[in-house]
Protein backbone atom coordinates (compact mmCIF):
# COMPACT_ATOMS: atom_id res chain seq x y z
CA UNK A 1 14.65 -127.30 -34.19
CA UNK A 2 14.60 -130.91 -35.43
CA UNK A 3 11.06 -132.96 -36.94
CA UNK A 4 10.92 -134.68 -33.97
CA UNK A 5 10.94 -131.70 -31.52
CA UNK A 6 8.43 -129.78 -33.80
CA UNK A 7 5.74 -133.14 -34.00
CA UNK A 8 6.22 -134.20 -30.27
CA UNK A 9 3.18 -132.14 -29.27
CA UNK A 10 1.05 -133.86 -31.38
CA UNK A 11 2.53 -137.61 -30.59
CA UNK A 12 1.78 -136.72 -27.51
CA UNK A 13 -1.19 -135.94 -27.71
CA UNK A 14 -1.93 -139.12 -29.23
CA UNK A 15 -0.37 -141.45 -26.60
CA UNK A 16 -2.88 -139.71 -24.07
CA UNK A 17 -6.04 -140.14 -26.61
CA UNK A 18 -4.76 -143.76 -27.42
CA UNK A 19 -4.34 -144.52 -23.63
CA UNK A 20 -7.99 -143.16 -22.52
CA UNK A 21 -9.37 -145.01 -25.49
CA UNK A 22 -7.87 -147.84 -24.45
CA UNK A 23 -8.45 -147.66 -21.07
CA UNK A 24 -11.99 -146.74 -21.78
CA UNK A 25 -12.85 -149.97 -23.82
CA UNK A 26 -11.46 -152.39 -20.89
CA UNK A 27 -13.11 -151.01 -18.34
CA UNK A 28 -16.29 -151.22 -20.33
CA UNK A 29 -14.83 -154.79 -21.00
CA UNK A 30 -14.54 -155.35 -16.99
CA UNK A 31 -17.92 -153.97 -16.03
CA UNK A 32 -19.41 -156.62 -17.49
CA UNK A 33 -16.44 -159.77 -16.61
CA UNK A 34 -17.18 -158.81 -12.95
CA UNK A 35 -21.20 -158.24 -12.65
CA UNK A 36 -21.89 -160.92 -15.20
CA UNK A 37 -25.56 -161.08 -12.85
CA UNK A 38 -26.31 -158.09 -15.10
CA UNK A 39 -26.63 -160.07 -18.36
CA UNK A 40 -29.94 -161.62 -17.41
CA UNK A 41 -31.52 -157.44 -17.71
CA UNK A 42 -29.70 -156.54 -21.00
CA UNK A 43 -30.28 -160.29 -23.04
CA UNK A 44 -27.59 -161.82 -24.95
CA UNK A 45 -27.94 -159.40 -27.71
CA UNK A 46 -26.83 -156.58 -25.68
CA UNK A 47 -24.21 -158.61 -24.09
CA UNK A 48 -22.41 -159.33 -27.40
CA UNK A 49 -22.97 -155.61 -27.99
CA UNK A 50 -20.76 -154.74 -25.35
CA UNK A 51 -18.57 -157.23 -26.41
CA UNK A 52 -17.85 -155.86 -29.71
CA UNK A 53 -18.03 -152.19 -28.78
CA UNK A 54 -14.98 -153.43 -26.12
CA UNK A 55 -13.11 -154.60 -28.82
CA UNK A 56 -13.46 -151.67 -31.56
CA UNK A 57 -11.98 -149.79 -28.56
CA UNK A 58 -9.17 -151.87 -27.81
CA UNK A 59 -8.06 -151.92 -31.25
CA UNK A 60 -8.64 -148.14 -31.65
CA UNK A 61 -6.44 -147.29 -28.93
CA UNK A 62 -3.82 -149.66 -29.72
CA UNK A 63 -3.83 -148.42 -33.34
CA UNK A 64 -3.81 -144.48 -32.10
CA UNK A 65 -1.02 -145.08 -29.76
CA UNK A 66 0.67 -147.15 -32.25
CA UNK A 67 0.57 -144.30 -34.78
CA UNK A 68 1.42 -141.46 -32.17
CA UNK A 69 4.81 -143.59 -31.49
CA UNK A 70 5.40 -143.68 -35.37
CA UNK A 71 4.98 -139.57 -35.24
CA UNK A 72 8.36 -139.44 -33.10
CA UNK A 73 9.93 -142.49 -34.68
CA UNK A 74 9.67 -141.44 -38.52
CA UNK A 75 8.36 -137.72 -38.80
CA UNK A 76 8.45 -137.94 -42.88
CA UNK A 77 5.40 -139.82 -42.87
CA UNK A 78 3.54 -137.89 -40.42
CA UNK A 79 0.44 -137.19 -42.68
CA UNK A 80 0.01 -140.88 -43.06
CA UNK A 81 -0.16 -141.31 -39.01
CA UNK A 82 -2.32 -139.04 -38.83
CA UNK A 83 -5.15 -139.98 -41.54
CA UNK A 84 -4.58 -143.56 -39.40
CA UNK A 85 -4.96 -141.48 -36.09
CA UNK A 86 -8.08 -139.74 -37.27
CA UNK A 87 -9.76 -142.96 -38.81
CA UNK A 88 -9.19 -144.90 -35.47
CA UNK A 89 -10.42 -141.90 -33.49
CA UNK A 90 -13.57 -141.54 -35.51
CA UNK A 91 -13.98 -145.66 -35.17
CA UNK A 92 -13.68 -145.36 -31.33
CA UNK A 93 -16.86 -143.16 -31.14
CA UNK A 94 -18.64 -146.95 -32.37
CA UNK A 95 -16.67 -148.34 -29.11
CA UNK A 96 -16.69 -146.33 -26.25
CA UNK A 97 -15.55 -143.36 -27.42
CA UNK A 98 -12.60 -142.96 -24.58
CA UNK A 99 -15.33 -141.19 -22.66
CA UNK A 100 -15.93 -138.60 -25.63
CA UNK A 101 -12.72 -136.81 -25.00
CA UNK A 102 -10.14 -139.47 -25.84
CA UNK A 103 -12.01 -139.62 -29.63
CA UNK A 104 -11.85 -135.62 -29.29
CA UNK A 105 -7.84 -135.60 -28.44
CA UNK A 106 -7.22 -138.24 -30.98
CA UNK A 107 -9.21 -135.82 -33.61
CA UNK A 108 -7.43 -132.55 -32.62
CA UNK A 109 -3.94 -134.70 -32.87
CA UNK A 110 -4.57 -136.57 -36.10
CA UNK A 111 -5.75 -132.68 -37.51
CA UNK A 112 -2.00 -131.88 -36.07
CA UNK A 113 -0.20 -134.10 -37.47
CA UNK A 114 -1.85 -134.12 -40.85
CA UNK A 115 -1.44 -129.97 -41.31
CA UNK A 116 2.52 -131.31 -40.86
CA UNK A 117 4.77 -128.73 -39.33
CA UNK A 118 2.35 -126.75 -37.23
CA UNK A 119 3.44 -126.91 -33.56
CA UNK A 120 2.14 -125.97 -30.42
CA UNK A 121 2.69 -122.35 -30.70
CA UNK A 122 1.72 -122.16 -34.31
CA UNK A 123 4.99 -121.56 -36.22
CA UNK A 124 5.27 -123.79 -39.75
CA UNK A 125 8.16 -125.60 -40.25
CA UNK A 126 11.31 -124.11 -42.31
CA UNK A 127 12.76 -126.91 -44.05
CA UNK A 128 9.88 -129.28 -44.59
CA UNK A 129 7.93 -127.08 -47.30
């Protein structure tokens, strides 16, 4: 079975956590660009709050499905795309969070990828020890 095969389950799972992150932090983003009437009961403060939050997001899920197209692409460095996966996935929770389970899929894919050579079904990799 070739790297890429064997870590597809876990780059996949990472496109799907990137993409509800992602998705996640611009709808967040939108709420507020279309009912901007709704500043005036959460203050300016809270407005930039939302603001920021938005953006952690976006650049969380960018970064997650970034690194879970790097998993297929170069499979040596898996462990490092995950430790990015995990960190981004842990920063999202400050955004949106991907409605709590796109942080939880990124989590559960960056623990994949870094325990390198685990698949879906649970059988280590031959040739990578």
């Amino acid at each position: 079975m070739s790297k890429r095969l064997e870590y597809r389950f876990s780059s996949e799972i990472s496109l799907i956590s990137g993409a509800i992150i992602l998705s996640a932090a611009i709808l967040f983003l939108l709420h507020i660009s279309f009912f901007p009437t709704m500043q005036w009961m959460m203050g300016p403060q809270l407005s930039n709050h939302v603001l920021i939050t938005s953006i952690i997001g976006i650049v969380s899920g960018i970064m997650i499905i970034t690194s879970g197209i790097m998993i297929y692409i170069q499979p040596l460095h898996i462990r490092k795309w995950g430790v990015l996966i995990w960190f981004f996935s842990s920063l999202s929770f400050f955004g949106s969070g991907g409605f709590f389970i796109g942080g939880i899929l990124g989590i559960i894919s960056g623990s994949l990828a870094v325990t390198k050579g685990i698949t879906f079904f649970g059988s280590k990799s031959k040739h990578l020890k």
